[in-house]
C-alpha atoms as a PDB file:
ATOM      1  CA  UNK A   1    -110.079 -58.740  60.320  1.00  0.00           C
ATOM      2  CA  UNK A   2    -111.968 -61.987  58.689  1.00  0.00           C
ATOM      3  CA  UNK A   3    -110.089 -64.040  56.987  1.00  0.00           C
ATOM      4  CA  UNK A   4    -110.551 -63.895  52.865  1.00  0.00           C
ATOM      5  CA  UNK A   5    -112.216 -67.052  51.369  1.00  0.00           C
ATOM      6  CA  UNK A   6    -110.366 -68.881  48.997  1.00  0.00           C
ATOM      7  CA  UNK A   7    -112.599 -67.569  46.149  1.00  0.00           C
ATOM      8  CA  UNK A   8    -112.040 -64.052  47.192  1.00  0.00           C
ATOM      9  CA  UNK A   9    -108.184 -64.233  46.740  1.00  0.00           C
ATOM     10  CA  UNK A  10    -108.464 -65.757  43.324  1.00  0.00           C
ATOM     11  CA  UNK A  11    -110.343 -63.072  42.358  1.00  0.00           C
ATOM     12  CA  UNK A  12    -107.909 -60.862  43.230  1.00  0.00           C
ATOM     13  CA  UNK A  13    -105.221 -61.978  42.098  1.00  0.00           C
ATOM     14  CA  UNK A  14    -106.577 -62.224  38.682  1.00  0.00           C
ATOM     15  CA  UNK A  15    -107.250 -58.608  39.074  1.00  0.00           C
ATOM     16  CA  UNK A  16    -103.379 -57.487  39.821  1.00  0.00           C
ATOM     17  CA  UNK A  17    -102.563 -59.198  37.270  1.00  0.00           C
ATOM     18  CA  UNK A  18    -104.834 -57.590  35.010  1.00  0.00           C
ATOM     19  CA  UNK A  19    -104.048 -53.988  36.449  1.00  0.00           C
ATOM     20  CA  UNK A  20    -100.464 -54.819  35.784  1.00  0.00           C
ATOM     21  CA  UNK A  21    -101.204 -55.954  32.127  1.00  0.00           C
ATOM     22  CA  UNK A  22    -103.294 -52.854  31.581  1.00  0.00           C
ATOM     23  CA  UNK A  23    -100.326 -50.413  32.974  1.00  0.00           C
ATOM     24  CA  UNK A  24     -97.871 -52.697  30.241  1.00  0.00           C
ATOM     25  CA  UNK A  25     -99.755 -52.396  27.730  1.00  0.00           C
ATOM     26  CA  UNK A  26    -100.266 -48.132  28.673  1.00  0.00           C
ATOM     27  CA  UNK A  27     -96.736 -47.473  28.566  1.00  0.00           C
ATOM     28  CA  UNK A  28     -96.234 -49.624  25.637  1.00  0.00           C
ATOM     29  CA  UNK A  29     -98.416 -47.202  23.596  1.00  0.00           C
ATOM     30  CA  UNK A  30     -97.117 -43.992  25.490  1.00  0.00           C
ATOM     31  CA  UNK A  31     -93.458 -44.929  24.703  1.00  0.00           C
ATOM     32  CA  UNK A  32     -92.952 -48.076  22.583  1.00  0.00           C
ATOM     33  CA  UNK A  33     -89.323 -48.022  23.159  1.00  0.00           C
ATOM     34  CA  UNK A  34     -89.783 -48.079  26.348  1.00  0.00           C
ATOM     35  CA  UNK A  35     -90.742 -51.885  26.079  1.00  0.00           C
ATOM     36  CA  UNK A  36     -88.788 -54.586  27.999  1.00  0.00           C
ATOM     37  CA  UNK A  37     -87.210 -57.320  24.716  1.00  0.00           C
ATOM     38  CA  UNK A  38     -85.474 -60.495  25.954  1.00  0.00           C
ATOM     39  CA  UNK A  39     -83.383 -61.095  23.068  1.00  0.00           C
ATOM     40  CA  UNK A  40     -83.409 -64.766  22.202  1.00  0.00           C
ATOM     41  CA  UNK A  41     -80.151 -67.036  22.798  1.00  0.00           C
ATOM     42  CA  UNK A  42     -80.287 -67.701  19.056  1.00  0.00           C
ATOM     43  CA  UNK A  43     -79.825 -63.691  18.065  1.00  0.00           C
ATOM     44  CA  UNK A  44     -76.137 -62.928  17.214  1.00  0.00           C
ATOM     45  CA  UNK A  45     -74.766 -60.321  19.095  1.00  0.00           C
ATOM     46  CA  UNK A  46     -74.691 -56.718  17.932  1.00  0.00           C
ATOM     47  CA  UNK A  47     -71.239 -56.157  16.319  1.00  0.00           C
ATOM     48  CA  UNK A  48     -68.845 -54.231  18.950  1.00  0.00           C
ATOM     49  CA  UNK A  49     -68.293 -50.656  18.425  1.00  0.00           C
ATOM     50  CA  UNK A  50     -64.413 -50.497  17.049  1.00  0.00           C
ATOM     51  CA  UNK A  51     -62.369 -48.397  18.655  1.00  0.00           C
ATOM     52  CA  UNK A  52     -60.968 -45.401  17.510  1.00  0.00           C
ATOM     53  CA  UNK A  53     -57.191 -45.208  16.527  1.00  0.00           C
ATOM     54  CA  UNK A  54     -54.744 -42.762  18.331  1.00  0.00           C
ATOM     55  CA  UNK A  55     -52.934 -40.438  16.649  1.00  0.00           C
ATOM     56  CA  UNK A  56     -49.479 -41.058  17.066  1.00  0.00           C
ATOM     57  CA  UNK A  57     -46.898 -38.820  18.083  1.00  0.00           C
ATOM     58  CA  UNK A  58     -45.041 -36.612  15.458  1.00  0.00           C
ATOM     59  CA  UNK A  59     -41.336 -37.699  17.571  1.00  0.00           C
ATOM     60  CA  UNK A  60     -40.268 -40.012  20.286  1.00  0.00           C
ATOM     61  CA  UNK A  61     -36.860 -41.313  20.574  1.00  0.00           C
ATOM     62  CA  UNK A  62     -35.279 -43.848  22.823  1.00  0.00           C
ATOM     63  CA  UNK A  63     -32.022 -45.463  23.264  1.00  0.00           C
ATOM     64  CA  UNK A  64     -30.622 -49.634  23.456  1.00  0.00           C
ATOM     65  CA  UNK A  65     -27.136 -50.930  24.475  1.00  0.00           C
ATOM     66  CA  UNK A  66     -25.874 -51.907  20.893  1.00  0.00           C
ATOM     67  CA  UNK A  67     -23.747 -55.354  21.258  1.00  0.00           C
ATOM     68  CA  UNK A  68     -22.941 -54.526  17.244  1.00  0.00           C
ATOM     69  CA  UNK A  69     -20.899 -51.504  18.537  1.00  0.00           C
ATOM     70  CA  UNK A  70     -19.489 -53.097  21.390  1.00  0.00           C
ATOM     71  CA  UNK A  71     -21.754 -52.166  24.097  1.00  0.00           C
ATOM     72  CA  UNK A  72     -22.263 -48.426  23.405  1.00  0.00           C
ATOM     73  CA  UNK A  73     -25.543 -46.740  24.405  1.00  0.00           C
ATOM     74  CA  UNK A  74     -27.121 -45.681  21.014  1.00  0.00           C
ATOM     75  CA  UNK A  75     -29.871 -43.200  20.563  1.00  0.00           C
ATOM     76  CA  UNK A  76     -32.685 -42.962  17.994  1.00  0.00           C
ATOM     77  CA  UNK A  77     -35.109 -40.923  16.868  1.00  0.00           C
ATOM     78  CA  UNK A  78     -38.184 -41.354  14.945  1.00  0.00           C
ATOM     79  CA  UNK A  79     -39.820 -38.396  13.343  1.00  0.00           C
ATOM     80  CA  UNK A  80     -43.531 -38.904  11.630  1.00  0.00           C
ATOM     81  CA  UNK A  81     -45.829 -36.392   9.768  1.00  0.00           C
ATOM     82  CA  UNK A  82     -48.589 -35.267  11.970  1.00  0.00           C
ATOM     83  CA  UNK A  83     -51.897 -36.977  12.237  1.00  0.00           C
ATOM     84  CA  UNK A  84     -51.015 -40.802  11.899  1.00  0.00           C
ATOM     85  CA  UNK A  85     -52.758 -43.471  12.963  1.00  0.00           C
ATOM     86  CA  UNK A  86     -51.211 -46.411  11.364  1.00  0.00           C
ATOM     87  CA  UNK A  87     -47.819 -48.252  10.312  1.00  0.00           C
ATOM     88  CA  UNK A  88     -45.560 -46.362   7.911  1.00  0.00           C
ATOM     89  CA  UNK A  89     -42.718 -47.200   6.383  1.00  0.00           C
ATOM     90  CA  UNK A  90     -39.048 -46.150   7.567  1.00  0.00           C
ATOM     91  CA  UNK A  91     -36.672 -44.138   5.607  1.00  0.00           C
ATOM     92  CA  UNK A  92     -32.900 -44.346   7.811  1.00  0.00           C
ATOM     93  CA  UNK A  93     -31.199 -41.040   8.139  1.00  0.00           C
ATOM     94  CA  UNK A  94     -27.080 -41.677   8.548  1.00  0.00           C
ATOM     95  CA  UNK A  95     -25.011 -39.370   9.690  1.00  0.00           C
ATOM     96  CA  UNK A  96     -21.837 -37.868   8.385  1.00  0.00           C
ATOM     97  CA  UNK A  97     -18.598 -38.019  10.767  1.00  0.00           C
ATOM     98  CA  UNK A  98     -19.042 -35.964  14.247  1.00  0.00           C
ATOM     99  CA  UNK A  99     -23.047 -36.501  13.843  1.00  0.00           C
ATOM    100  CA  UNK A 100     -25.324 -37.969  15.722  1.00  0.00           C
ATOM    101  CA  UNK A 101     -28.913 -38.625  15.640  1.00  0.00           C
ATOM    102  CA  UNK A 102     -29.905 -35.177  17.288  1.00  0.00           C
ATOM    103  CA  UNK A 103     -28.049 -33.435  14.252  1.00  0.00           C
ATOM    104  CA  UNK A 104     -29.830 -35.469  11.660  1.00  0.00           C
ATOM    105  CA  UNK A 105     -33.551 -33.804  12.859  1.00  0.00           C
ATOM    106  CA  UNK A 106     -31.798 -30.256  13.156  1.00  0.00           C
ATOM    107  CA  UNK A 107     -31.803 -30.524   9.146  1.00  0.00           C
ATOM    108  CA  UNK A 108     -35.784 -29.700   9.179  1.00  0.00           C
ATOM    109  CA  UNK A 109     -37.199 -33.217   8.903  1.00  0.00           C
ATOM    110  CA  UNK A 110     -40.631 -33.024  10.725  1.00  0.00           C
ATOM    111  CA  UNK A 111     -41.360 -29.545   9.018  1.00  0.00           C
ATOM    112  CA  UNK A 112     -40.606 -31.326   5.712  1.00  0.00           C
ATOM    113  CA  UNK A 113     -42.153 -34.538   6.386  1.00  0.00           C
ATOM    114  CA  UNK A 114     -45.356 -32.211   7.752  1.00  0.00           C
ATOM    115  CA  UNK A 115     -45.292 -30.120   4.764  1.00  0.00           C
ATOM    116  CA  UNK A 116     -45.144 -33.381   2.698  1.00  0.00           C
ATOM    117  CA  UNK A 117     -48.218 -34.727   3.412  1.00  0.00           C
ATOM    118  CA  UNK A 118     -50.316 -31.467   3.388  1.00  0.00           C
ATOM    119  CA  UNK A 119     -49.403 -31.612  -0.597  1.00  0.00           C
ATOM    120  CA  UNK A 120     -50.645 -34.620  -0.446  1.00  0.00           C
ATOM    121  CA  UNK A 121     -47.695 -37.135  -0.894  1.00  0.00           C
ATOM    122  CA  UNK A 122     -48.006 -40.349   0.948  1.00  0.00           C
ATOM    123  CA  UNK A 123     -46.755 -40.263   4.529  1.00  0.00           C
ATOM    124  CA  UNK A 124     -43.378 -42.593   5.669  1.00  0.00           C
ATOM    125  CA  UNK A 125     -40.915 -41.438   9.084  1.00  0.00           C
ATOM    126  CA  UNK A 126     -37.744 -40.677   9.295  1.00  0.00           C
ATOM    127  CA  UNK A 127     -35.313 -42.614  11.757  1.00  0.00           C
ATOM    128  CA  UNK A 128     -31.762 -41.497  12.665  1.00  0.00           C
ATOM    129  CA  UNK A 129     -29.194 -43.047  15.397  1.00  0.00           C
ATOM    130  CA  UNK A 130     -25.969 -42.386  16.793  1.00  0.00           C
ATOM    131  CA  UNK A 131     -23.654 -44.858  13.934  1.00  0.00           C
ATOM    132  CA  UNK A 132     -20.444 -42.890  15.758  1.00  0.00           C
ATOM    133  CA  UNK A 133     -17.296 -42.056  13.411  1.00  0.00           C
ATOM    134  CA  UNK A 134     -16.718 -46.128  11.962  1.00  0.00           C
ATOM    135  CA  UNK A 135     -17.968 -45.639   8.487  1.00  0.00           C
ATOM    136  CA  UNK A 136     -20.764 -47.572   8.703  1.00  0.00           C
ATOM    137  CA  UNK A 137     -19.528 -51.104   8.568  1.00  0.00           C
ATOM    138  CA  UNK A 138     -17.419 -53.783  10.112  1.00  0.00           C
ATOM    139  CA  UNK A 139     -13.927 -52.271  11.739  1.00  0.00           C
ATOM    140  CA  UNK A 140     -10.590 -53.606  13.057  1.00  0.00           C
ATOM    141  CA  UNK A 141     -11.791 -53.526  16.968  1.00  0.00           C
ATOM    142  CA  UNK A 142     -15.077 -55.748  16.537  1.00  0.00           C
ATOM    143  CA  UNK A 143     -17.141 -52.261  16.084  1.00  0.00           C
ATOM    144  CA  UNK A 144     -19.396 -52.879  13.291  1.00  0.00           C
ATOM    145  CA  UNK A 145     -22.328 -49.525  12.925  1.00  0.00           C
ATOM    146  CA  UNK A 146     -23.936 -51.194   9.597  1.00  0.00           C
ATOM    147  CA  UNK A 147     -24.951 -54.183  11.421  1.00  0.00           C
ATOM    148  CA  UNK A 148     -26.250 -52.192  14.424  1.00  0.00           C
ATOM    149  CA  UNK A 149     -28.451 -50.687  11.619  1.00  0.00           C
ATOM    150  CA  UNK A 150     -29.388 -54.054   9.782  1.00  0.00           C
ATOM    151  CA  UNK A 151     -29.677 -56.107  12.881  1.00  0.00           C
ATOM    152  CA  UNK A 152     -30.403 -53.996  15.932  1.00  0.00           C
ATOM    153  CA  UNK A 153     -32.318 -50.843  15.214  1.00  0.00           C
ATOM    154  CA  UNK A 154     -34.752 -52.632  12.434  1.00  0.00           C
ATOM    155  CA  UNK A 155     -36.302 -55.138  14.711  1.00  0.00           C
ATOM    156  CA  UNK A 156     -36.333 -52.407  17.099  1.00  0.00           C
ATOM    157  CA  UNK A 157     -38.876 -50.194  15.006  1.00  0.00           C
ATOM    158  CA  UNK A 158     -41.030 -53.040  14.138  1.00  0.00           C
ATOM    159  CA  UNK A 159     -42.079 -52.727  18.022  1.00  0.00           C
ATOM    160  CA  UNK A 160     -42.585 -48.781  17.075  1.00  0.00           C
ATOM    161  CA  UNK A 161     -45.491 -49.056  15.046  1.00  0.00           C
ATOM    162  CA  UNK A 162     -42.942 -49.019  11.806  1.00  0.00           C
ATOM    163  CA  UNK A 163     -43.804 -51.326   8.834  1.00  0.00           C
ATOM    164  CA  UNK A 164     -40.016 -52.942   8.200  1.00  0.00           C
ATOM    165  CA  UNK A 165     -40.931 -55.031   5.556  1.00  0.00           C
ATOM    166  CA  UNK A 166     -39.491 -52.417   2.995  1.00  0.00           C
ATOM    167  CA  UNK A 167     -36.825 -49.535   4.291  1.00  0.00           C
ATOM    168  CA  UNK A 168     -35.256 -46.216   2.467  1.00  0.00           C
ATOM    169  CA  UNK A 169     -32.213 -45.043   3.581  1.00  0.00           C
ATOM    170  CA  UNK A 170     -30.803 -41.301   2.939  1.00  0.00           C
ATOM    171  CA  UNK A 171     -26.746 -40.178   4.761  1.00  0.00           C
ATOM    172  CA  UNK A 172     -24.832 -37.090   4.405  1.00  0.00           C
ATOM    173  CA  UNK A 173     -21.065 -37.532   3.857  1.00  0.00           C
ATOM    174  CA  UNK A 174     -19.918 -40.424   5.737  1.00  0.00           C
ATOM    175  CA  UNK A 175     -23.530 -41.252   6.108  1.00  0.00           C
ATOM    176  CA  UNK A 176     -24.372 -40.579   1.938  1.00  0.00           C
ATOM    177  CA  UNK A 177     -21.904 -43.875   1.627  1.00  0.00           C
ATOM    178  CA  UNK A 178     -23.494 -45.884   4.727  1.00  0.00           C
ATOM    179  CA  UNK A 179     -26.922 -45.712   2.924  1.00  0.00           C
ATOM    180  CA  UNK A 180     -25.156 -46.766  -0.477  1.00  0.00           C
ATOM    181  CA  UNK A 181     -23.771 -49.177   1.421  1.00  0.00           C
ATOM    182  CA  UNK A 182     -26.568 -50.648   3.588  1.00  0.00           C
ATOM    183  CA  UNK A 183     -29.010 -50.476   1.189  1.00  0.00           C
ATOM    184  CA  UNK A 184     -26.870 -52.661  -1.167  1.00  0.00           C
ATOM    185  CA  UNK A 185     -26.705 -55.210   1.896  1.00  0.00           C
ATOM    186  CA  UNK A 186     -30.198 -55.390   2.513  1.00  0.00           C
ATOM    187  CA  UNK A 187     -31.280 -55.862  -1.268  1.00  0.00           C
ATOM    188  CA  UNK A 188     -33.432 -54.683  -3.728  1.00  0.00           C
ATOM    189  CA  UNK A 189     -36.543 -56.658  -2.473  1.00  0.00           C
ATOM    190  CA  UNK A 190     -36.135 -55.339   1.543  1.00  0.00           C
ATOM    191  CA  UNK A 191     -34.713 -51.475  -0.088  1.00  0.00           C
ATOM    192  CA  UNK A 192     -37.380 -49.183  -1.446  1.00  0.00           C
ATOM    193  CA  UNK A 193     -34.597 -46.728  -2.198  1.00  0.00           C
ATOM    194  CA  UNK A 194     -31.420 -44.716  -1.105  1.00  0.00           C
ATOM    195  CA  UNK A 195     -30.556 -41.252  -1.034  1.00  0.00           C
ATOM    196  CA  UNK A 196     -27.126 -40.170  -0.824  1.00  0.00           C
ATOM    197  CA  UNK A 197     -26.069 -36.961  -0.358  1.00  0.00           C
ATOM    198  CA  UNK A 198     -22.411 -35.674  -1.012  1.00  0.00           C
ATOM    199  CA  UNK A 199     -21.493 -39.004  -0.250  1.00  0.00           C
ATOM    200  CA  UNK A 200     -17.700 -39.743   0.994  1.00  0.00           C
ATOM    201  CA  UNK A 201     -16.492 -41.472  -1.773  1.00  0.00           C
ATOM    202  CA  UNK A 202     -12.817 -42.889  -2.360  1.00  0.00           C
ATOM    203  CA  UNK A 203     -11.715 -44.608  -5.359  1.00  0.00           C
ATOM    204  CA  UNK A 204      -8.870 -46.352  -4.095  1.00  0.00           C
ATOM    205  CA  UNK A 205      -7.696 -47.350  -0.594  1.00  0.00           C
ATOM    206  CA  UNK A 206      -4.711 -44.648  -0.850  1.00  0.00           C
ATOM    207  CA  UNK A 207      -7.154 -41.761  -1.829  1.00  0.00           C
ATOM    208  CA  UNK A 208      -9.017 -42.709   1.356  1.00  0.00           C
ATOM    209  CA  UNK A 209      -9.290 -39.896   4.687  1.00  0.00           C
ATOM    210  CA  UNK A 210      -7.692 -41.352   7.696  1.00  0.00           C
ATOM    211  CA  UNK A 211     -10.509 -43.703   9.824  1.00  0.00           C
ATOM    212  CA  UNK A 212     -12.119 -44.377   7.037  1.00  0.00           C
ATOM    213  CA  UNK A 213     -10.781 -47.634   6.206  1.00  0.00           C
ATOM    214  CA  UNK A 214      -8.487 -50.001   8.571  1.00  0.00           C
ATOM    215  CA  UNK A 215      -6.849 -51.388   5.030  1.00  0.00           C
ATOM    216  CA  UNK A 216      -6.736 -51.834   1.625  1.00  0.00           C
ATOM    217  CA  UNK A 217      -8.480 -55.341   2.584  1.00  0.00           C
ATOM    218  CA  UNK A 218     -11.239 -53.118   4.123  1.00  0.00           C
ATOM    219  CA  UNK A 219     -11.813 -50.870   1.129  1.00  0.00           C
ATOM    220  CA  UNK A 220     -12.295 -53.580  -1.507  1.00  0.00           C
ATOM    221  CA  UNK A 221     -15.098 -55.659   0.909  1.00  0.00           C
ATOM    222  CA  UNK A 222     -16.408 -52.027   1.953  1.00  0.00           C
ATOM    223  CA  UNK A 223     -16.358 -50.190  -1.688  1.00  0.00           C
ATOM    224  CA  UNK A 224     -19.417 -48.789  -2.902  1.00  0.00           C
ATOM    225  CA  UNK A 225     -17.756 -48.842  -6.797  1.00  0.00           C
ATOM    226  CA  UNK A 226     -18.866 -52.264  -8.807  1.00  0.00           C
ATOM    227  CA  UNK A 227     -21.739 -53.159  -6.719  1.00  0.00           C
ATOM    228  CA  UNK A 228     -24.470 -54.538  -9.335  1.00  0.00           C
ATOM    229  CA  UNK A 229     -27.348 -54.981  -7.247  1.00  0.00           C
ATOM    230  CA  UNK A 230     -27.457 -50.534  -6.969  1.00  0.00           C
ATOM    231  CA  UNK A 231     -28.611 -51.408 -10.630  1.00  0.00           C
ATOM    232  CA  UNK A 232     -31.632 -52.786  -9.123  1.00  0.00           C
ATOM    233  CA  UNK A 233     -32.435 -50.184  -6.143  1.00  0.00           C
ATOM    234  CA  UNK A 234     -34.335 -46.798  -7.042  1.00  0.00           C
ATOM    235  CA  UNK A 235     -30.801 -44.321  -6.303  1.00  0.00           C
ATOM    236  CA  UNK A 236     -30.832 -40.649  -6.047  1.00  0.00           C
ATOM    237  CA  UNK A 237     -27.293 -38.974  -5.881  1.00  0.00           C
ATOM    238  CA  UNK A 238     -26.496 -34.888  -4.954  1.00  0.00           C
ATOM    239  CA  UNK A 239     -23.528 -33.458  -4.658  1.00  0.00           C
ATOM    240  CA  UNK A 240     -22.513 -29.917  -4.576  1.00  0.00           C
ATOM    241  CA  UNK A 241     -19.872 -29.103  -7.536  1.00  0.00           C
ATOM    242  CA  UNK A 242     -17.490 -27.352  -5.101  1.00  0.00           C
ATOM    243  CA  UNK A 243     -17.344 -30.701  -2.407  1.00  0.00           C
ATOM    244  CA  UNK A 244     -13.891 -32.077  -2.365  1.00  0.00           C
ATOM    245  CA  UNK A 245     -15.881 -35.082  -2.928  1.00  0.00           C
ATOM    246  CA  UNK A 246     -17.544 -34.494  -6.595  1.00  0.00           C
ATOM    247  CA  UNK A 247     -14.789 -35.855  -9.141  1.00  0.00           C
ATOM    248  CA  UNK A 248     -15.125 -39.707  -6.861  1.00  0.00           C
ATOM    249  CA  UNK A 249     -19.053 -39.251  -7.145  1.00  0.00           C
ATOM    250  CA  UNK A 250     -19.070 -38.151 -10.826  1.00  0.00           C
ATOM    251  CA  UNK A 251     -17.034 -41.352 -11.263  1.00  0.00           C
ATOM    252  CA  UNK A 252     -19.724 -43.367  -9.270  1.00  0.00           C
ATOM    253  CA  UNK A 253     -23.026 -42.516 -11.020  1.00  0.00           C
ATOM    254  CA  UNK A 254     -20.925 -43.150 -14.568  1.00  0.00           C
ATOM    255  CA  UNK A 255     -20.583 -46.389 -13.600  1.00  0.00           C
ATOM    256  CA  UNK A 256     -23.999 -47.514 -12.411  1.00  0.00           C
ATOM    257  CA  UNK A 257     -25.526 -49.331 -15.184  1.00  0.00           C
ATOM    258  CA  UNK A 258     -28.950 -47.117 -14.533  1.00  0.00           C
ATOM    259  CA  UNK A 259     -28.530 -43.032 -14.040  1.00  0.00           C
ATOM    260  CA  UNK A 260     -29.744 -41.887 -10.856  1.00  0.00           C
ATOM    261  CA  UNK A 261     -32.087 -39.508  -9.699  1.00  0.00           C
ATOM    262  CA  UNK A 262     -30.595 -35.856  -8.575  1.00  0.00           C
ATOM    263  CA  UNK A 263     -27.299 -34.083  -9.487  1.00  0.00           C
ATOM    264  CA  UNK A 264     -24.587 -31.957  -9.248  1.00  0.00           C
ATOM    265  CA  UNK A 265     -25.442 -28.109  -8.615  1.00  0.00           C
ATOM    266  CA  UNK A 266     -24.159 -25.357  -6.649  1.00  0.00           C
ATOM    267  CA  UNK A 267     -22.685 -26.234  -3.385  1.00  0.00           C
ATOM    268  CA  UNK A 268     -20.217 -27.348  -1.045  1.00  0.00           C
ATOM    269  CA  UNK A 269     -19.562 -30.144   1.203  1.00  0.00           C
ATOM    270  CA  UNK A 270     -21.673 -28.558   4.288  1.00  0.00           C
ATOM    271  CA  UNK A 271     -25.141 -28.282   6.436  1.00  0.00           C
ATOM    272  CA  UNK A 272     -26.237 -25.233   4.087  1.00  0.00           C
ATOM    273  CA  UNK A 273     -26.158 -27.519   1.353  1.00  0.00           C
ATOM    274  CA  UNK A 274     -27.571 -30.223   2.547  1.00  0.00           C
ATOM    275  CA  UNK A 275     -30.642 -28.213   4.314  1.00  0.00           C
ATOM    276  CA  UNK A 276     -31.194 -26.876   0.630  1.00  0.00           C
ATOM    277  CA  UNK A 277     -31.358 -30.029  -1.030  1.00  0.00           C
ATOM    278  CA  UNK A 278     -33.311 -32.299   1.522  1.00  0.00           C
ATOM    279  CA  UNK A 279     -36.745 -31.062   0.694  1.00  0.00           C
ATOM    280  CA  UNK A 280     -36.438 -32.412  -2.770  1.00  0.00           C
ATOM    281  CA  UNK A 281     -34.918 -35.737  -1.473  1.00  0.00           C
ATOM    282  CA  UNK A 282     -37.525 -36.276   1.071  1.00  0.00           C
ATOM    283  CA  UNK A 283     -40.566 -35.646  -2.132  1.00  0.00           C
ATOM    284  CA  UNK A 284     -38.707 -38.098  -4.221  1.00  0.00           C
ATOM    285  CA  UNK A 285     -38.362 -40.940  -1.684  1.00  0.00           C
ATOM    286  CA  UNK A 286     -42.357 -40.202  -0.863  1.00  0.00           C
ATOM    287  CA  UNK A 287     -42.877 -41.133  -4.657  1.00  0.00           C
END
C-alpha cells in the first residue's frame, strides 16, 4: 500500500473532524437535550433532593434496669397516633396499685389518641411504665418510682423521637396522686399539665391505706394538699361520687387557689370508670 503524503493526512484529518462536528451538531438539533454540558467549577451545585420522613410506629416499648428502683427491670410503652413523622410531646400515664404499664394501654389509648387526631386535635403520645406498688416517690428501702420517672425514663424518650422539653402527666388511683405529685416536682415551666383521675388522696398520715406512706414524716414531704405551684399548672381532676376516695378529693380541688378542669359524676373507684372518662381527658390535654 503507498504510503500517504504528509498533505494527504492533513486533509483528512480535517475531514473527521468535520464529519464528527457535522454528526454533533445533527443530534443537537434532533434531540437538544441530548447535548453533552460541562458544568463550570464556578456553578453551585443543584440542591440535594431531601429525603422523605418515615412514619413512625403507632407503639414500641422497651425496657432499662432502673438504679432509682433499686435495680428492677422496668418496662415502657409508648403509644402515638398513626401517621407521624416528627417529635411530639409526652403525656406520662401512672398507674394505680397492682398496674403496670401493659394495663395502662388496655384503657383504649391508641384508639383514642387515633381518633384524636382524625378530629383534628393536635397529636402528642402517651408513655406508661412499670412505677410498682411505692406510691410514686422516695420510700424507706432506697426505692424511689418518682425519680425513676423524673430522672430515668425522661432522658430515655428524648432518644425516642419524644420532644421532653414540656411533659403532661395523667394516673389512676395511686397513679392520679403520682402525676399530682410529679408534675408539681417538675414545675410549671417543664409541666404542660396533669390529669388525675380518682386520685388516692389522704388527708392525714392516720387516714392513709397501709404502703402508702412509711410515716407521718413521709406524708407531710409526700402530700399533695398545700402545694402552691398546682396554682400554676393547667389541672384537671375526676372522680366518681361513689369512690371511697371523693370526700379527700372534694377537699383537694377546694383548696387549690384556681378550680380545675373535670368533676365529680357518676362512678366508682374502678377500670369502667376510668375507660369512660379517659376520652375526655385525653381531648383536654390535646388542647
Amino acid at each position: 500500500m503507498p504510503e500517504l503524503s504528509r498533505r494527504a493526512a492533513l486533509r483528512l484529518g480535517a475531514g473527521a473532524v468535520a464529519g464528527a462536528t457535522g454528526v454533533w451538531a445533527l443530534s443537537a438539533l434532533l434531540d437538544p437535550t441530548a447535548v453533552p454540558a460541562t458544568p463550570s467549577p464556578f456553578e453551585p451545585a443543584a440542591p440535594p433532593t431531601p429525603p422523605v420522613a418515615s412514619v413512625l410506629p403507632t407503639r414500641i416499648s422497651g425496657s432499662f434496669i432502673s438504679g432509682a428502683r433499686g435495680g428492677v427491670l422496668t418496662n415502657w410503652i409508648i403509644a402515638r397516633p398513626p401517621g407521624q413523622t416528627g417529635p411530639l410531646r409526652p403525656v406520662i400515664a401512672l398507674h394505680g396499685v397492682c398496674g403496670n404499664a401493659n394495663q395502662v394501654m388496655s384503657f383504649g389509648v391508641e384508639d383514642i389518641l387515633a381518633e384524636l387526631v382524625k378530629a383534628g386535635r393536635p397529636p402528642f403520645a402517651v408513655v406508661s411504665v412499670d412505677g410498682g406498688d411505692s406510691y410514686w416517690h422516695r420510700r424507706a428501702n432506697g426505692e424511689d418510682s418518682g425519680a425513676m420517672v423524673l430522672n430515668e425514663l425522661i432522658p430515655i424518650l428524648a432518644t425516642q423521637g419524644l420532644d421532653i422539653s414540656r411533659v403532661g402527666f395523667i394516673g389512676w388511683s395511686m397513679g392520679g396522686y403520682g402525676a399530682l405529685l410529679l408534675g408539681a416536682r417538675l414545675g410549671p415551666q417543664r409541666t404542660a399539665g396533669i390529669c388525675a383521675t380518682s386520685p388516692a388522696l389522704y388527708q392525714s398520715y392516720t387516714a392513709s391505706t397501709l404502703g402508702a406512706f412509711d410515716s407521718y414524716e413521709d406524708w407531710t414531704k409526700n402530700t399533695v394538699f398545700g402545694l402552691p405551684v398546682l396554682s400554676s399548672i393547667p389541672l384537671r381532676v375526676d372522680c366518681g361520687n361513689s369512690d371511697s376516695f371523693c370526700p379527700a378529693t372534694h377537699q383537694f380541688v377546694a383548696q387549690l387557689h384556681t378550680p380545675p378542669a373535670g368533676g365529680f359524676s357518676a362512678g366508682g373507684h374502678d377500670e369502667t370508670y376510668w375507660r369512660q372518662q379517659l376520652p375526655g381527658e385525653l381531648a383536654w390535654l390535646a388542647s
